[in-house]
N, C-alpha and C. Protein backbone atom coordinates (compact mmCIF):
# COMPACT_ATOMS: atom_id res chain seq x y z
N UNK A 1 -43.70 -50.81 78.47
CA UNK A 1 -43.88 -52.25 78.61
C UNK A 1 -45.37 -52.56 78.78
N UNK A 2 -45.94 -53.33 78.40
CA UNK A 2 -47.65 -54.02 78.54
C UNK A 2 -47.77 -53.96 79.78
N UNK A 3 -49.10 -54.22 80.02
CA UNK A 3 -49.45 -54.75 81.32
C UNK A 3 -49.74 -56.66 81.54
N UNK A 4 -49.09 -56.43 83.28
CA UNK A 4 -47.91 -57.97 83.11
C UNK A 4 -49.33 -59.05 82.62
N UNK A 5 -50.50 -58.55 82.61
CA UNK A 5 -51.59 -59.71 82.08
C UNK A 5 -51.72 -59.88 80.54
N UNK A 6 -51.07 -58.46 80.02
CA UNK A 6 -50.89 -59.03 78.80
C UNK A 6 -49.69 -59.66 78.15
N UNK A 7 -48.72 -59.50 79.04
CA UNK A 7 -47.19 -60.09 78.73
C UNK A 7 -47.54 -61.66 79.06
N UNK A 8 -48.54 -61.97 79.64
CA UNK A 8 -48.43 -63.86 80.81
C UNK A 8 -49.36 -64.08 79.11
N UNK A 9 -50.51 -63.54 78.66
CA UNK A 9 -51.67 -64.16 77.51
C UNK A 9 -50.14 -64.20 76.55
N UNK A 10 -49.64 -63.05 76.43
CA UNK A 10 -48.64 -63.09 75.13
C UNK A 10 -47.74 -64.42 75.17
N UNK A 11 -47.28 -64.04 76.12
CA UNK A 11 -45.93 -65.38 76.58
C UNK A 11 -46.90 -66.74 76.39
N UNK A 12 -47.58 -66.92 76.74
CA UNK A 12 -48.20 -68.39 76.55
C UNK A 12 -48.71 -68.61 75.27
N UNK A 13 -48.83 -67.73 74.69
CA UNK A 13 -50.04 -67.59 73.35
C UNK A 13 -48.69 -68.53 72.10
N UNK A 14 -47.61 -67.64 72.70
CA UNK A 14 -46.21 -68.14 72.03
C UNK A 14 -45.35 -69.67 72.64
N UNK A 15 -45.75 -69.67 73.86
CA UNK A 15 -45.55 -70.97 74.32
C UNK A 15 -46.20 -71.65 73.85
N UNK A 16 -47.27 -71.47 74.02
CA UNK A 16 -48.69 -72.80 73.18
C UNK A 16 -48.74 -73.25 71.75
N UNK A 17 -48.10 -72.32 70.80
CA UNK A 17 -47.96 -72.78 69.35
C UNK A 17 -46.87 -73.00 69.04
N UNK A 18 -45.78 -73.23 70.49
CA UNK A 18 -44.60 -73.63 69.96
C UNK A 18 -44.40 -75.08 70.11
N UNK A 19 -44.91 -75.90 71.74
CA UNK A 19 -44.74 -76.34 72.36
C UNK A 19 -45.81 -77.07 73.16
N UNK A 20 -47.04 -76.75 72.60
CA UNK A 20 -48.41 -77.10 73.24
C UNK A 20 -48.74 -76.82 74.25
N UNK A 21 -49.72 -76.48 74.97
CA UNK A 21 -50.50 -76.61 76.26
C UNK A 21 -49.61 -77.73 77.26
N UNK A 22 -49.50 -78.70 76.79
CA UNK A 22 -49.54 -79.89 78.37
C UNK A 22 -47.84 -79.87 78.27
N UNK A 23 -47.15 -79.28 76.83
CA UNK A 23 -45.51 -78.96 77.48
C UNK A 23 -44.99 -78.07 77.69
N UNK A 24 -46.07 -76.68 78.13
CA UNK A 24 -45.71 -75.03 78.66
C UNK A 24 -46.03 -75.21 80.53
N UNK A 25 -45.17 -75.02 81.17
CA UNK A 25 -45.61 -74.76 82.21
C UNK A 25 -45.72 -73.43 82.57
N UNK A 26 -45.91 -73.48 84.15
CA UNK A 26 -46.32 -71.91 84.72
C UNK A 26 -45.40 -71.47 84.96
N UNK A 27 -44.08 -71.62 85.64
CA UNK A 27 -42.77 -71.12 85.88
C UNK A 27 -42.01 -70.67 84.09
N UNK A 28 -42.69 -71.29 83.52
CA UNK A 28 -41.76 -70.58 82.13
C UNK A 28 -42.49 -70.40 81.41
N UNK A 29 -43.69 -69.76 81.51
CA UNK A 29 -44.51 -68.59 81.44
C UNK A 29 -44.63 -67.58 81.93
N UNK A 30 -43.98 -67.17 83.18
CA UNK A 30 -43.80 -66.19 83.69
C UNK A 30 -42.75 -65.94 83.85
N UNK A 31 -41.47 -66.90 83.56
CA UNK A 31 -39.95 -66.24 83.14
C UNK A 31 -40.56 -65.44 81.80
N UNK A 32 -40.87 -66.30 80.64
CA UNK A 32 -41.06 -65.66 79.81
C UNK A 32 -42.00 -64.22 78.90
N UNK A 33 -42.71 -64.29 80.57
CA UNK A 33 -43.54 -63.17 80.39
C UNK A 33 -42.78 -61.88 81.29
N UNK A 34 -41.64 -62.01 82.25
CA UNK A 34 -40.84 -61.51 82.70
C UNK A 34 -42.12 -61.01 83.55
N UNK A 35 -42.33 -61.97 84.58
CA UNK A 35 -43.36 -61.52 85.49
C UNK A 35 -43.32 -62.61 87.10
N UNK A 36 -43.76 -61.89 88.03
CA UNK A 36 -43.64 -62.66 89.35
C UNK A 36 -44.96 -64.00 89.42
N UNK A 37 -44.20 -65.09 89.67
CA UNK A 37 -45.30 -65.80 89.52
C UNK A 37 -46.69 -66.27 90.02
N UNK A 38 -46.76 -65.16 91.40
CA UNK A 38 -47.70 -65.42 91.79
C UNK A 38 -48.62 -63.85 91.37
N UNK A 39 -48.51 -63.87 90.07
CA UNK A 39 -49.48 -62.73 89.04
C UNK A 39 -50.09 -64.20 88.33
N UNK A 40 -49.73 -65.22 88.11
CA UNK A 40 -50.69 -65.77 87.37
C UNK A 40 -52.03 -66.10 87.95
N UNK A 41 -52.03 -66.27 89.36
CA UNK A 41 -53.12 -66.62 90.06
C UNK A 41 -53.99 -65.42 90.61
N UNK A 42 -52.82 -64.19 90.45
CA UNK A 42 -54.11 -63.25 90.26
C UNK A 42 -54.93 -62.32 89.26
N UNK A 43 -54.32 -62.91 88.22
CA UNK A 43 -55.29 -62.75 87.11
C UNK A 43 -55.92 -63.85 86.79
N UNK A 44 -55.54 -64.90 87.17
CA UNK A 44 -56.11 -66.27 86.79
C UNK A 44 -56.48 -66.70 87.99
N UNK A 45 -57.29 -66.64 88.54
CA UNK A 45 -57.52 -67.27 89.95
C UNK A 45 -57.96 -68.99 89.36
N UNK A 46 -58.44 -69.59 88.52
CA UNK A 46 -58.45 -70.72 88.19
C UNK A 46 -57.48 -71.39 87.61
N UNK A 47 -55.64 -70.69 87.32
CA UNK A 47 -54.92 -71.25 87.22
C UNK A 47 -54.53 -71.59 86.08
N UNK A 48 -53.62 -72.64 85.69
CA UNK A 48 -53.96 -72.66 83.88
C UNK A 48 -54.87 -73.25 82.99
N UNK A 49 -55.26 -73.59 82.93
CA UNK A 49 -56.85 -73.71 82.77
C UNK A 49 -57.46 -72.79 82.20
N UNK A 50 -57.58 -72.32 83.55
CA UNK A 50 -58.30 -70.17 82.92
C UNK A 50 -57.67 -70.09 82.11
N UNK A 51 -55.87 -69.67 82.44
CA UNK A 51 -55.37 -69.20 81.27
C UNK A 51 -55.41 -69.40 80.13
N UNK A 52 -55.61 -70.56 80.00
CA UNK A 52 -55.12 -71.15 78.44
C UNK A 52 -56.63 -71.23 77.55
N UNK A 53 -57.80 -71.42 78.49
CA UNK A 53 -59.10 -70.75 77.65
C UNK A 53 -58.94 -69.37 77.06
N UNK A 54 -58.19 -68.74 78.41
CA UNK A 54 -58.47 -67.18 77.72
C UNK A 54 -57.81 -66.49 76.67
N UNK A 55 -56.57 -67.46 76.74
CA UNK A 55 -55.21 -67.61 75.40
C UNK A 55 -55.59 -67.75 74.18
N UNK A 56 -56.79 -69.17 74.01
CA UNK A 56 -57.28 -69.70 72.97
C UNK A 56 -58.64 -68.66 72.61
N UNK A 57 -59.25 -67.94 73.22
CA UNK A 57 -60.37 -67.14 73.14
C UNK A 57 -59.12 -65.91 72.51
N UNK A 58 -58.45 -65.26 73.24
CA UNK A 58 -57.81 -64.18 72.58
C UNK A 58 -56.85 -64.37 71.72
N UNK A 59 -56.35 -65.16 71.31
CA UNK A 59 -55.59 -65.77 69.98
C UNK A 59 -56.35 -66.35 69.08
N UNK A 60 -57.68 -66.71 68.91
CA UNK A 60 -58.73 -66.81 67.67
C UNK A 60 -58.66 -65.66 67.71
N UNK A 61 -59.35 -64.66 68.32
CA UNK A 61 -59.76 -63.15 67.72
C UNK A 61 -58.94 -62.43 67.50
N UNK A 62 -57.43 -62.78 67.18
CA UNK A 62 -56.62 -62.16 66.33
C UNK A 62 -56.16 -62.65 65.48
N UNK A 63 -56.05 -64.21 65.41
CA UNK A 63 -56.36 -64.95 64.29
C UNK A 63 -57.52 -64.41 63.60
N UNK A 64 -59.04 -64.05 63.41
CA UNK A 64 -59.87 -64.05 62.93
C UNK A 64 -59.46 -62.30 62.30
N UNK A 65 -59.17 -61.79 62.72
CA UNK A 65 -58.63 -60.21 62.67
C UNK A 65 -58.00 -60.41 61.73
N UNK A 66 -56.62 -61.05 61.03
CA UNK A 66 -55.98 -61.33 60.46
C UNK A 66 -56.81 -62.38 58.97
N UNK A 67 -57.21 -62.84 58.96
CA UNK A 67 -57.99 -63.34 57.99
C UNK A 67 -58.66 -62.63 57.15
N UNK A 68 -59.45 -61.24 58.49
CA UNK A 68 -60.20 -60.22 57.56
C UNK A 68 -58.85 -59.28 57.01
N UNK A 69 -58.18 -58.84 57.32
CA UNK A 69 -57.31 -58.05 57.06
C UNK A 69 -56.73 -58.64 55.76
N UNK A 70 -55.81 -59.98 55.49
CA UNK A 70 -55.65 -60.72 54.32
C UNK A 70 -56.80 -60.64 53.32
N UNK A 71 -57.81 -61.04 53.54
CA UNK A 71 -58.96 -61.14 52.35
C UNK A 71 -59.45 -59.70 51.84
N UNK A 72 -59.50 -59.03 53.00
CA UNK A 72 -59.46 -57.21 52.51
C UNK A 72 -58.76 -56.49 51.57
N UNK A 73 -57.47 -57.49 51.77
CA UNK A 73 -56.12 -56.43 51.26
C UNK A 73 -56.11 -56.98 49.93
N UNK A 74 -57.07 -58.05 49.56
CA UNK A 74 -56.64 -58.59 48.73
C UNK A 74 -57.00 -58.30 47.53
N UNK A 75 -57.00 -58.35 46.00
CA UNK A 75 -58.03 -58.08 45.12
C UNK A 75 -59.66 -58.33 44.60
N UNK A 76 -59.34 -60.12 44.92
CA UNK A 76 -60.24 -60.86 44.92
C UNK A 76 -60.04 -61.74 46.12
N UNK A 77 -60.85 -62.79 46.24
CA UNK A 77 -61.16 -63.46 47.28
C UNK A 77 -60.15 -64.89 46.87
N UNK A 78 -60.61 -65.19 45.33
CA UNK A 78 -59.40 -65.99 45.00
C UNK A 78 -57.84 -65.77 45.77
N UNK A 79 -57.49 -64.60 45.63
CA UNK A 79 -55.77 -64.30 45.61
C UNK A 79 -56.06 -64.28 47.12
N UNK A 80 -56.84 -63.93 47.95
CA UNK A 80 -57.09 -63.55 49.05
C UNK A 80 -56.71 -65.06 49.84
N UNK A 81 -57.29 -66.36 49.21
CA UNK A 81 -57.31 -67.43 49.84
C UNK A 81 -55.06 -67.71 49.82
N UNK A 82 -55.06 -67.51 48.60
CA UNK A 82 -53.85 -68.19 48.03
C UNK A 82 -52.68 -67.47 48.75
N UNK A 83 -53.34 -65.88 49.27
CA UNK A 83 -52.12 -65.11 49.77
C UNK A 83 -52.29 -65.24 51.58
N UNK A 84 -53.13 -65.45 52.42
CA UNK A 84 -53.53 -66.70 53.85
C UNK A 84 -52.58 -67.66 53.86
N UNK A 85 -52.77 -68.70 52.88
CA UNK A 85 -51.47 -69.38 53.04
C UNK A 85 -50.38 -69.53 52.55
N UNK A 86 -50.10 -68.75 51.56
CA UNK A 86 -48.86 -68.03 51.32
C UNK A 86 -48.34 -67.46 53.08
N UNK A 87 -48.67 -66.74 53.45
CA UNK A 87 -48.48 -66.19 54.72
C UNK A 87 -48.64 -67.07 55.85
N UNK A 88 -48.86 -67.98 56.06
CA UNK A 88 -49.01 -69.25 56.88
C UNK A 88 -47.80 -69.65 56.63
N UNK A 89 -47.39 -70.08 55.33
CA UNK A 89 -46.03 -70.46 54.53
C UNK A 89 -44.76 -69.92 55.29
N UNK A 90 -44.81 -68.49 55.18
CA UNK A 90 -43.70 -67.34 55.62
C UNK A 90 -43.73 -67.54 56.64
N UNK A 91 -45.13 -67.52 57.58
CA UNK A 91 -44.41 -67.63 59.55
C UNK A 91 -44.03 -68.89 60.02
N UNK A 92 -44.20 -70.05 58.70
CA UNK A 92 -43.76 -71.55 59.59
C UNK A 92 -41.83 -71.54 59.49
N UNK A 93 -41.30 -70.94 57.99
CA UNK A 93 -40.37 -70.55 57.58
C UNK A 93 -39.69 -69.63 58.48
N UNK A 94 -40.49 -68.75 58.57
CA UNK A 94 -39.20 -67.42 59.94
C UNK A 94 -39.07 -67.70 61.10
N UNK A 95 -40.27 -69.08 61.09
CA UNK A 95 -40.28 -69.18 63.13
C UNK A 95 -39.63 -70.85 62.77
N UNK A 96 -38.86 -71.15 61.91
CA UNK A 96 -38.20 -72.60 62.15
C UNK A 96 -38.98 -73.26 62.05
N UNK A 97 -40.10 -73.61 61.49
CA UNK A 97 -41.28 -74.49 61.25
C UNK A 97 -41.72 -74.62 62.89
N UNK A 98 -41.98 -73.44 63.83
CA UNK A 98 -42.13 -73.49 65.41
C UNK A 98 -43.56 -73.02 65.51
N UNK A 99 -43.90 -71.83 64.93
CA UNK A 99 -45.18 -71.65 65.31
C UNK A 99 -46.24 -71.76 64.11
N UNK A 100 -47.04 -72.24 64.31
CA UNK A 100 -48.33 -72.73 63.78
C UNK A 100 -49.14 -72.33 64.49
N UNK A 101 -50.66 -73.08 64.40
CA UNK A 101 -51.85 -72.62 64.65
C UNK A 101 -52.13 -72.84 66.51
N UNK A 102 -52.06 -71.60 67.70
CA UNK A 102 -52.05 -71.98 68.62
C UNK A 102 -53.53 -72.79 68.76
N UNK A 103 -54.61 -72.85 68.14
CA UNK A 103 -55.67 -73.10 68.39
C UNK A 103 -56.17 -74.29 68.23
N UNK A 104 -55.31 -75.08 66.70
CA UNK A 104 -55.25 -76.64 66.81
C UNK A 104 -54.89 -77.50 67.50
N UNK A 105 -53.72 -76.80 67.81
CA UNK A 105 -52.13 -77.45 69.02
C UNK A 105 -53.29 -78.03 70.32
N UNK A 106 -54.15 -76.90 70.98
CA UNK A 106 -54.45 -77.35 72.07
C UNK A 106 -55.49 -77.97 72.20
N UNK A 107 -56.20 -77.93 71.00
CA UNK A 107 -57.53 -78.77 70.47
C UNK A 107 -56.82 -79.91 70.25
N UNK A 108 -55.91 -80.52 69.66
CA UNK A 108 -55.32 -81.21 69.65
C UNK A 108 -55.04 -82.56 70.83
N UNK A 109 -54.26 -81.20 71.47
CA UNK A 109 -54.10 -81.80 73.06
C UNK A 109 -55.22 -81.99 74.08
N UNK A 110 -56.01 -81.33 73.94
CA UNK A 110 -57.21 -81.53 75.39
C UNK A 110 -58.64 -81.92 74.59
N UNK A 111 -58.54 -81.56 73.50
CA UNK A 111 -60.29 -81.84 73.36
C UNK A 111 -60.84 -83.30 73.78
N UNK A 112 -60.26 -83.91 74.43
CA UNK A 112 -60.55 -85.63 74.68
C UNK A 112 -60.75 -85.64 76.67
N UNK A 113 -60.43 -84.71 77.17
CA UNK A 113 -59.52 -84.91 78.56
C UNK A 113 -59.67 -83.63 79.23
N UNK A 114 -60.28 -82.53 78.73
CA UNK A 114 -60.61 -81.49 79.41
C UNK A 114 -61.42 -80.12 78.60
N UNK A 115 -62.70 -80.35 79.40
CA UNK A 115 -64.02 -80.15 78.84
C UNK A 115 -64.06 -78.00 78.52
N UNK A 116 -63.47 -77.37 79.08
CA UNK A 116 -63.63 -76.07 79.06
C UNK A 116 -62.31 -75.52 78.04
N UNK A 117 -60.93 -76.20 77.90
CA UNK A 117 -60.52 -75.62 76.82
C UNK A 117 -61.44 -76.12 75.50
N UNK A 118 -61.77 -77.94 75.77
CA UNK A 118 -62.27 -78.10 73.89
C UNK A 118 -63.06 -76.81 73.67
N UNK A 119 -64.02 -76.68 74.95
CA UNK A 119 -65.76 -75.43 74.80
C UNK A 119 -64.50 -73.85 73.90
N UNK A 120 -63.71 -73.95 74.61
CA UNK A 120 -62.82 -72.32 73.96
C UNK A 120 -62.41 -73.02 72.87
N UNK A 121 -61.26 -73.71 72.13
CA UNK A 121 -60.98 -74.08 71.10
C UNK A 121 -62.32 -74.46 69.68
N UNK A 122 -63.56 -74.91 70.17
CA UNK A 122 -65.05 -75.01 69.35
C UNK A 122 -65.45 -73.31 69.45
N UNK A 123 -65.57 -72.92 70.44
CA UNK A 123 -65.84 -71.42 70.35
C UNK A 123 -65.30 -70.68 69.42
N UNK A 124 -64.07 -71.00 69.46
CA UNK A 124 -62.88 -69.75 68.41
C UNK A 124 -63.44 -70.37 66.65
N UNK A 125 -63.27 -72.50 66.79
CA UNK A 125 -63.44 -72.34 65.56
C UNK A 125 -64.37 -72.15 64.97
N UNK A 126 -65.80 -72.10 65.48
CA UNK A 126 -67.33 -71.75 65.19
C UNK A 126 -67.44 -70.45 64.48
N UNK A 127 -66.68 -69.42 65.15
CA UNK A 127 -66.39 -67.85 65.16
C UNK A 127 -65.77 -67.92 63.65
N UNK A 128 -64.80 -68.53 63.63
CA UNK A 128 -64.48 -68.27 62.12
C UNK A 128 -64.76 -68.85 61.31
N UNK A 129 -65.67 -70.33 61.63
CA UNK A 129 -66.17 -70.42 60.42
C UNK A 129 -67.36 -69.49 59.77
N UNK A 130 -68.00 -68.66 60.81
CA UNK A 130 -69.05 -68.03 60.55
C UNK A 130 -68.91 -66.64 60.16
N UNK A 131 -67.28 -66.18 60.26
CA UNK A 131 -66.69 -64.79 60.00
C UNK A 131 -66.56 -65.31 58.49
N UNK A 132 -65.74 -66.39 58.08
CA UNK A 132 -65.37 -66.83 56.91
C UNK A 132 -66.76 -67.55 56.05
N UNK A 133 -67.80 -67.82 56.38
CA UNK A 133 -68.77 -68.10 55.95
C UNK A 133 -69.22 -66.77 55.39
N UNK A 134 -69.70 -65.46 55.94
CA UNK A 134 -70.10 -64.67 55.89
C UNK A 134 -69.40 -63.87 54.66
N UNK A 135 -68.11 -64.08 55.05
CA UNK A 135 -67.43 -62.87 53.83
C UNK A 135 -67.72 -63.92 52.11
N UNK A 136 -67.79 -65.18 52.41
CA UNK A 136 -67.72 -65.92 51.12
C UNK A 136 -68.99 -65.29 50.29
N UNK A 137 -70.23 -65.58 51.32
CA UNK A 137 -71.34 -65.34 50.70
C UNK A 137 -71.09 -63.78 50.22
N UNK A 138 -70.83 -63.13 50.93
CA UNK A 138 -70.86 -61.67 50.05
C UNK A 138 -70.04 -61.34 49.45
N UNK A 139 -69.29 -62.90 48.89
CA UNK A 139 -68.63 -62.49 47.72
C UNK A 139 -69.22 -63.10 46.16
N UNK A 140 -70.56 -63.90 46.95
CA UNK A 140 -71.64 -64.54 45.54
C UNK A 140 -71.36 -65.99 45.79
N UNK A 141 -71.20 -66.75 46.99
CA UNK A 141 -71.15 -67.74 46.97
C UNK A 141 -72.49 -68.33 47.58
N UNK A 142 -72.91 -69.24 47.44
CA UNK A 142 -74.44 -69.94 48.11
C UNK A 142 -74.01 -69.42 49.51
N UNK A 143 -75.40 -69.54 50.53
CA UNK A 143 -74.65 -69.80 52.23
C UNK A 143 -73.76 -71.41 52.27
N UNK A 144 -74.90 -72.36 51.74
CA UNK A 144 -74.35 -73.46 52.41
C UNK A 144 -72.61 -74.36 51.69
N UNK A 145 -73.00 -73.32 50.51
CA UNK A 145 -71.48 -73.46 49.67
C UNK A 145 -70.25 -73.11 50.59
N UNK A 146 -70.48 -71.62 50.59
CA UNK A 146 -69.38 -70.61 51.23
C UNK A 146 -69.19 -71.43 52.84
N UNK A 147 -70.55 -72.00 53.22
CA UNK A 147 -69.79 -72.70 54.91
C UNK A 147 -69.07 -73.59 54.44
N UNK A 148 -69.15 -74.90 53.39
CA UNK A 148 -68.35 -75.48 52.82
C UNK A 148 -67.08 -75.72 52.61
N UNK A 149 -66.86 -74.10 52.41
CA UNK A 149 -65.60 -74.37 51.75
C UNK A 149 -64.59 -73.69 52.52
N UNK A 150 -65.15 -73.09 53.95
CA UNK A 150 -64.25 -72.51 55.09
C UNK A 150 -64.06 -73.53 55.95
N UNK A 151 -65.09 -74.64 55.51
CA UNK A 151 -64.81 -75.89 56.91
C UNK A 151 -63.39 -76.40 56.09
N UNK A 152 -63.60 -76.82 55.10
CA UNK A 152 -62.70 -77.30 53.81
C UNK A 152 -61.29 -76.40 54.01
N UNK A 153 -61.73 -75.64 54.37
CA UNK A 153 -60.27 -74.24 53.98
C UNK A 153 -59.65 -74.32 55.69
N UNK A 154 -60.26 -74.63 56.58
CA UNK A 154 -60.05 -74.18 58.12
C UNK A 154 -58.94 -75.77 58.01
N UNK A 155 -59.81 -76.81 57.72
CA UNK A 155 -59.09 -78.51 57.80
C UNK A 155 -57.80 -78.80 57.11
N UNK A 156 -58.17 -77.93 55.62
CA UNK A 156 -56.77 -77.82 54.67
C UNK A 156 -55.59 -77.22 55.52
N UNK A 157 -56.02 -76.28 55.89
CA UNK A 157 -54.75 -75.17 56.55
C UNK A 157 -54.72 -76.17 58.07
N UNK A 158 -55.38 -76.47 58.25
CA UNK A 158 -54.85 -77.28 60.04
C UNK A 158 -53.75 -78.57 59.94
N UNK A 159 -54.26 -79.29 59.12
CA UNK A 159 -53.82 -80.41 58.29
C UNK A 159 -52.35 -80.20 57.69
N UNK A 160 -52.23 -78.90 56.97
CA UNK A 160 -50.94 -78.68 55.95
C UNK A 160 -50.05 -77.98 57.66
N UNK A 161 -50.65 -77.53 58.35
CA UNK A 161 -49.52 -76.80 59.29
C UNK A 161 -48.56 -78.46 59.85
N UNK A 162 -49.52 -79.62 60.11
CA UNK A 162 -49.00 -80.41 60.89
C UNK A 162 -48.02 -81.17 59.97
N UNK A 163 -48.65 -81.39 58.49
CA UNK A 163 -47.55 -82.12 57.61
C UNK A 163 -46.36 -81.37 57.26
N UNK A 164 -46.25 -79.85 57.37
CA UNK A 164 -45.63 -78.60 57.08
C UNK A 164 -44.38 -78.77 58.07
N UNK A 165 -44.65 -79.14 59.13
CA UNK A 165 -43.93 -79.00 60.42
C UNK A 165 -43.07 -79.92 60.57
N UNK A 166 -43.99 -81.30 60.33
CA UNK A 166 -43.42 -82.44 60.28
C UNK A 166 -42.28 -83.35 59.02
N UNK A 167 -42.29 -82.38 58.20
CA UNK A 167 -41.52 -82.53 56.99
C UNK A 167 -40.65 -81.28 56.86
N UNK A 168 -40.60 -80.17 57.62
CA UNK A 168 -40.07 -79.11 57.23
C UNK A 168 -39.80 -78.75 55.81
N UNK A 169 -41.10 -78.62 55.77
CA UNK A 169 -41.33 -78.00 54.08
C UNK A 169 -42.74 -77.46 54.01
N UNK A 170 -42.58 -76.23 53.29
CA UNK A 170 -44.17 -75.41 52.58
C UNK A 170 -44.88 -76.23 52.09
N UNK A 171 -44.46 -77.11 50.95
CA UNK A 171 -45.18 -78.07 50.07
C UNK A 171 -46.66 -78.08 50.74
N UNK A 172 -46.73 -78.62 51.58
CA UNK A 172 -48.39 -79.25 52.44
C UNK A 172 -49.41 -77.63 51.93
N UNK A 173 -48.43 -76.97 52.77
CA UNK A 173 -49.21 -75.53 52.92
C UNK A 173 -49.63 -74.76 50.81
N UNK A 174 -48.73 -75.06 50.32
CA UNK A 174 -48.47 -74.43 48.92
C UNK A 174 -49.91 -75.06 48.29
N UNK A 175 -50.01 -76.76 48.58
CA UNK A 175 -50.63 -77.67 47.96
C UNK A 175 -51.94 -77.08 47.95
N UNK A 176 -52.13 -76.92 49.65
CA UNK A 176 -53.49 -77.27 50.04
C UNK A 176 -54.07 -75.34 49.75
N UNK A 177 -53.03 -74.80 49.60
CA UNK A 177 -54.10 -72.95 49.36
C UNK A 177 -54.23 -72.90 48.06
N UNK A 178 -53.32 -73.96 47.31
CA UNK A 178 -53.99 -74.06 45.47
C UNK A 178 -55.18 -75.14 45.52
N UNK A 179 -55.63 -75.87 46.41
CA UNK A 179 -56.99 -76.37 46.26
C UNK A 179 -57.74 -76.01 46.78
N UNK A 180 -57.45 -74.92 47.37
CA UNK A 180 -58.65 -74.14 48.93
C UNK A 180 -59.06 -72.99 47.35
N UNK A 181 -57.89 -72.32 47.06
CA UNK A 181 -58.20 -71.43 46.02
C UNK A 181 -58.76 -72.09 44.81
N UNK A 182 -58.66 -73.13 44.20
CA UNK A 182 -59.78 -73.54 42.81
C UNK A 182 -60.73 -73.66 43.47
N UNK A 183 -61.31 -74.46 44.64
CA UNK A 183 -62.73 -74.50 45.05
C UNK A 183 -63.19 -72.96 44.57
N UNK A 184 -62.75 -72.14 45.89
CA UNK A 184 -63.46 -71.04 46.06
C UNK A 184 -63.26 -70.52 43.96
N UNK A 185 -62.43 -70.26 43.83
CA UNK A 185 -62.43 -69.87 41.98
C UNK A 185 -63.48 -70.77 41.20
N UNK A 186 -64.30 -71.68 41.28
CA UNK A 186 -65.48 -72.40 41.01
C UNK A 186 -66.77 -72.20 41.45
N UNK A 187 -66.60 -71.58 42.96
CA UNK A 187 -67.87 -70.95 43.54
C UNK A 187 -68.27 -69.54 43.15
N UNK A 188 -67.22 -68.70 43.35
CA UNK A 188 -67.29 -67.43 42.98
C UNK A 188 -67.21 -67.14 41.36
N UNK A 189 -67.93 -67.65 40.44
CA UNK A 189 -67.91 -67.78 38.83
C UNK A 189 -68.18 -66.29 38.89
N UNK A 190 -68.34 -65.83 37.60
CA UNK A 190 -68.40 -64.29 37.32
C UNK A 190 -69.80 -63.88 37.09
N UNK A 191 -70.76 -65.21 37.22
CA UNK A 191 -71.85 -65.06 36.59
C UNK A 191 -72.78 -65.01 38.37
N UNK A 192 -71.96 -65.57 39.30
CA UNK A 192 -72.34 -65.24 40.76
C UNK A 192 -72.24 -64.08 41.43
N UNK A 193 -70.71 -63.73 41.36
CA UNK A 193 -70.70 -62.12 42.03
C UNK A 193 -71.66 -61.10 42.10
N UNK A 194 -71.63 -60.49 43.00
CA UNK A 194 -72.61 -59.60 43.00
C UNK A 194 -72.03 -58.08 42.60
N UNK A 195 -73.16 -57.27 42.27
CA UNK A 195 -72.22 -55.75 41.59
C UNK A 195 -71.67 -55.62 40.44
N UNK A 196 -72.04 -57.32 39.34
CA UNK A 196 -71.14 -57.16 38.41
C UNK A 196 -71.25 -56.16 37.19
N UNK A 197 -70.48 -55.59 36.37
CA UNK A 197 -70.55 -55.03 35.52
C UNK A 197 -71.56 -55.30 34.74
N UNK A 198 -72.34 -54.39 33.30
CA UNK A 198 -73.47 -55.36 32.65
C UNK A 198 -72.45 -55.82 31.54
């Protein structure tokens, strides 16, 4: 079994993209982390709060983990975009249109009303735009292109999870990774890449 601090991040990480931040409490976070509840205050001595920064800090960096892993696996960067949300597609589908992006959900909810999750939710998305900035360019895209088109690609995919959810249907998600993918298939021309054949 984990250790119970990683069962309370897990359990909430899954509470939070089901259900948001302000409708997870602490008692069913720690049923659901199958843990005594006064472990949340001692790993969290600031309560939820802490927690849910440290949720949104460690659920980007496996979100961001997962992005590289997709675009890696992929052939090109094209199929790479199209098969992200293809796979966005599949977990809104197996989880009942339930889990989506924990990182919007609570940006969502607090960035107006409480100043240290927005700072973690801007943190995580800064991080990937600059992970996803980075891999564009070294795939032959300009810098200020490739930031472009991950802000473009981060908004598409945030955007399609909420219409996705709210219609219970892929469509949003299908739409928006065939226009995330022609951008990037326009940036990355053959005459940009780098390494190319003569």
């Amino acid at each position: 079994m984990p250790p119970t601090k990683d069962r309370i991040m897990d359990a909430s990480a899954g509470l939070f993209r089901r259900q948001g931040y302000t409708g997870t409490g602490l008692k069913q976070i720690v049923a659901e982390a199958g843990a005594p509840f006064g472990s949340i205050y001692h790993f969290f001595p600031g309560g939820k709060e802490q927690l849910g920064a440290e949720v949104v800090r460690r659920s980007g960096a496996l979100y961001g983990q997962l992005f590289a892993a997709v675009m890696d696996a992929a052939p090109d960067p094209v199929t790479g975009v199209r098969d992200f949300f293809a796979g966005a597609a599949r977990t809104l589908v197996e989880t009942g249109y339930a889990d989506a992006c924990p990182i919007a959900t609570v940006a969502l909810e607090v960035a107006s009303t409480n100043e240290p999750l927005r700072q973690a939710t801007a943190e995580v998305f800064t991080d990937w735009i600059t992970t996803g900035t980075a891999f564009f360019a070294r795939a032959g895209a300009p810098q200020r292109e490739a930031r472009e088109l991950v802000v473009a690609m981060l908004a598409a995919l945030e955007g399609a999870f909420v219409l996705s959810r709210a219609l219970r249907s892929t469509e949003p998600l299908e739409i928006a990774g065939e226009t995330i993918a022609a951008r990037a298939a326009g940036l990355l021309t053959s005459d940009r890449r780098p390494n190319r054949a003569p």
